[in-house]
Protein backbone atom coordinates (compact mmCIF):
# COMPACT_ATOMS: atom_id res chain seq x y z
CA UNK A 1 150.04 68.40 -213.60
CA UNK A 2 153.60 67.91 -212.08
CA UNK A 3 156.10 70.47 -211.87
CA UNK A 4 159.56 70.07 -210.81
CA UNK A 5 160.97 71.42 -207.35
CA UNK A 6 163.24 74.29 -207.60
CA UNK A 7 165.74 75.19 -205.32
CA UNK A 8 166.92 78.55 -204.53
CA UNK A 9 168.85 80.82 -201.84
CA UNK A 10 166.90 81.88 -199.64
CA UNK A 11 166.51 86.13 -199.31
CA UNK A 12 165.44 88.63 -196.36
CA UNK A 13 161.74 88.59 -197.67
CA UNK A 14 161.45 84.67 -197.13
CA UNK A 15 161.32 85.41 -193.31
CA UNK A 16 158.11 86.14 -192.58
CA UNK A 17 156.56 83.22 -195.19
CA UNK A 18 159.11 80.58 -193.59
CA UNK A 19 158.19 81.43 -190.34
CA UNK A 20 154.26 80.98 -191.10
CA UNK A 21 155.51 77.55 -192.91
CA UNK A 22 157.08 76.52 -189.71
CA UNK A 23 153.69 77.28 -187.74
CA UNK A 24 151.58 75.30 -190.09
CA UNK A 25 153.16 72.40 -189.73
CA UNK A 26 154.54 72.34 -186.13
CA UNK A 27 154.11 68.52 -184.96
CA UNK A 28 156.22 67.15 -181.92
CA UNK A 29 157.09 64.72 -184.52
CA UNK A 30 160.06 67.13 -185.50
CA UNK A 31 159.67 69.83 -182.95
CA UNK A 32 161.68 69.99 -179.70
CA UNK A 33 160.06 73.42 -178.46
CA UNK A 34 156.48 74.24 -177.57
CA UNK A 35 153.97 75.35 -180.32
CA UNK A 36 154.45 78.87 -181.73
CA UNK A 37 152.68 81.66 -179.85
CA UNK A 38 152.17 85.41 -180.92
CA UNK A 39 153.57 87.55 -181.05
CA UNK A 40 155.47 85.92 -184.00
CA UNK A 41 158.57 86.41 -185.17
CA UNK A 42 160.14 86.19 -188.65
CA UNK A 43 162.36 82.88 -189.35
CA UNK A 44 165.63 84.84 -190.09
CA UNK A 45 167.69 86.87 -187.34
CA UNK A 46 171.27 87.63 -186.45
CA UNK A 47 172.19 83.76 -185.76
CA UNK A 48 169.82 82.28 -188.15
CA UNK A 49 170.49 84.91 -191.30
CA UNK A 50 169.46 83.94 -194.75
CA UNK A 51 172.29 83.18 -196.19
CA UNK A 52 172.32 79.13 -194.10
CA UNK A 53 168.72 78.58 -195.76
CA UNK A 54 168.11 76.93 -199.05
CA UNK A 55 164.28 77.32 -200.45
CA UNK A 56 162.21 75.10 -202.15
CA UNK A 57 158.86 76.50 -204.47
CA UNK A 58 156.33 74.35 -206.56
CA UNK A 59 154.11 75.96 -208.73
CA UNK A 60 155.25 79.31 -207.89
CA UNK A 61 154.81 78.69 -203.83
CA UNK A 62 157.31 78.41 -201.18
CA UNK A 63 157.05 74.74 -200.59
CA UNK A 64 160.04 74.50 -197.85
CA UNK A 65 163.18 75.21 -196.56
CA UNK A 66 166.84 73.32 -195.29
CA UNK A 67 168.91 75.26 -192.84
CA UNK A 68 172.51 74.01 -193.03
CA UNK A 69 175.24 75.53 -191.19
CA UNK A 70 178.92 74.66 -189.77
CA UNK A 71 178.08 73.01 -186.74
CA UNK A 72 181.09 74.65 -184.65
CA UNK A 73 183.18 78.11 -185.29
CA UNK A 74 186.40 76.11 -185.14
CA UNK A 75 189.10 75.85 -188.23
CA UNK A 76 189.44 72.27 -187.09
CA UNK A 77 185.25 70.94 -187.65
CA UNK A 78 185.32 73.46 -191.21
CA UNK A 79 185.01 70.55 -193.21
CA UNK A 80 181.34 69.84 -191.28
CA UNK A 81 178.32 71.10 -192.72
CA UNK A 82 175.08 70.30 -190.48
CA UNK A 83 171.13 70.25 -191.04
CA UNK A 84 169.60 72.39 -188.49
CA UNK A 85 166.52 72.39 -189.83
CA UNK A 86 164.01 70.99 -192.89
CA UNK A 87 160.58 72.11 -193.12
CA UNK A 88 157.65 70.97 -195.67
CA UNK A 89 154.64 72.34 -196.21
CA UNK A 90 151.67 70.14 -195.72
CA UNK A 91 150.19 70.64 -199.64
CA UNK A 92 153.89 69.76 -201.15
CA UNK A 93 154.60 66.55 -198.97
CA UNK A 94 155.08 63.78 -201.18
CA UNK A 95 155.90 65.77 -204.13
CA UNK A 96 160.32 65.57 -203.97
CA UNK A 97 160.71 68.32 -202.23
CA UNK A 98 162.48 66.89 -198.91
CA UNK A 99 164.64 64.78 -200.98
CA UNK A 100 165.52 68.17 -203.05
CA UNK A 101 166.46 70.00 -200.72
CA UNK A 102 168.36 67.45 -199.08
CA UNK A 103 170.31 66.96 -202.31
CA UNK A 104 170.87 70.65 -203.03
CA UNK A 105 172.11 71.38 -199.03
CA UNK A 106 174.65 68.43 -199.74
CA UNK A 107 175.70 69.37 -203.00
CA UNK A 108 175.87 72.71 -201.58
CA UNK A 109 178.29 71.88 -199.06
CA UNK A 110 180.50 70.20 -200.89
CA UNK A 111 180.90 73.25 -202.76
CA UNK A 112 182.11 75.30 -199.70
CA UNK A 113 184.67 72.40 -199.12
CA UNK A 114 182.79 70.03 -196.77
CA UNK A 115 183.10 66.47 -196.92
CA UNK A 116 180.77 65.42 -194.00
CA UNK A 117 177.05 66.16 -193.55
CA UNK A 118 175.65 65.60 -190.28
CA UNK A 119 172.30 66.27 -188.68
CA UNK A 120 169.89 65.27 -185.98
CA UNK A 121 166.33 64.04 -185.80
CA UNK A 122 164.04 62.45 -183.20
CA UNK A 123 163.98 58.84 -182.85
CA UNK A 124 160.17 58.85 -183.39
CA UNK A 125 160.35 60.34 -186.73
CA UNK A 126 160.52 57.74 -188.61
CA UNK A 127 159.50 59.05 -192.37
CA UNK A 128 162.45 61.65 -191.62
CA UNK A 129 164.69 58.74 -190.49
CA UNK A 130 163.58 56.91 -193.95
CA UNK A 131 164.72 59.65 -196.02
CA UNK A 132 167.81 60.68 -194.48
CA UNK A 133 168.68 56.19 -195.16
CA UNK A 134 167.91 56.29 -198.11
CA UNK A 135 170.30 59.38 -198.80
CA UNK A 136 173.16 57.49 -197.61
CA UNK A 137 172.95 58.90 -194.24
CA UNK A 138 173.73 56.33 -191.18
CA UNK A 139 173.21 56.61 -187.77
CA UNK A 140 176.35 57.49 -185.64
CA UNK A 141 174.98 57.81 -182.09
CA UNK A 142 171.87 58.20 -180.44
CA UNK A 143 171.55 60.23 -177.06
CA UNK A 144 168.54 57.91 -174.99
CA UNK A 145 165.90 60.01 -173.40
CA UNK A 146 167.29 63.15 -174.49
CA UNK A 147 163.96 65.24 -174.95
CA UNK A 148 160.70 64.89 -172.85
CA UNK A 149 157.75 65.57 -175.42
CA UNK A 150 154.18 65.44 -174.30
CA UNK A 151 155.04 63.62 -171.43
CA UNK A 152 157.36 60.73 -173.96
CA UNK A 153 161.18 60.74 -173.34
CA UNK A 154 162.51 60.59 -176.78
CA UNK A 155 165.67 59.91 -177.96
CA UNK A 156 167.84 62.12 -180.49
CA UNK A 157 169.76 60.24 -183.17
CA UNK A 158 172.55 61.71 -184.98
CA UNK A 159 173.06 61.20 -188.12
CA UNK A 160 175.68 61.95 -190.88
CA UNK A 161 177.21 61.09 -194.00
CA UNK A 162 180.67 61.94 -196.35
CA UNK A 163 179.80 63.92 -198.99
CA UNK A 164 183.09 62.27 -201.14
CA UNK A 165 181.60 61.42 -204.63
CA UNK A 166 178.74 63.67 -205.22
CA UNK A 167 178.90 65.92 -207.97
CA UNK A 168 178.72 69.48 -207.49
């Protein structure tokens, strides 16, 4: 049976878990730095603190995360909210929960007063490029070559959206 994806902020204790999600499913599909090696750390510290992390549970389980955070300090880019990260676990893929989160970090910033979404993702990752499409998010600029993974140059496409006309 089905259940639906709740979201939820994300608290101290969800370190440790999200950082054993990210492990799981490391793939340089999405990932720009080299596999995860002990000694581990938790997912949360002083510049990635829980507060910029949305979770996502199925069935009771942590099923993902979103990290969205303004992508400068300055007064003038406040109205910017950016994606700096979206994890899945492998047994929830295909069950909503990208697209959930996804929805809940947008309506989320529009909340806080944003009006533009923006993110980045590697040109090979083409389900993640799919989603983000089909969210209303388009392609604004795409740096050629910009990472060298497993001996690939790849490029890094930025992406964004407004967030004018969603409902909070």
């Amino acid at each position: 049976m089905l259940h639906a994806v709740t979201i939820r902020a994300a608290v101290p204790a969800d370190g440790v878990p999200l950082a054993e999600l990210d492990r799981r499913i490391w793939s340089p599909l999405h990932a720009v730095s080299p596999r995860p090696r002990p000694p581990y750390r938790p997912l949360f510290d002083a510049t990635h603190p829980p507060r910029q992390h949305l979770i996502a549970e199925l069935d009771g389980r942590i099923a993902g995360y979103i990290r969205v955070v303004p992508p400068t300090p300055l007064a003038s880019n406040a109205h910017v909210r950016q994606i700096q990260g979206l994890a899945v676990d492998n047994w929830a893929r295909g069950r909503g929960v990208a697209r959930a989160l996804l929805r809940s970090a947008m309506d989320a910033s529009r909340r806080q007063g944003a009006v533009r979404i923006t993110l980045r993702v590697l040109s090979h990752n083409v389900p993640a490029r799919a989603l983000y499409a089909s969210e209303g998010f388009a392609v604004e600029g795409v740096l050629p070559g910009e990472f060298l993974l497993e001996g690939e140059y790849i490029d890094d496409v930025l992406m964004g959206r407004s967030l004018a006309g969603l409902t909070p």
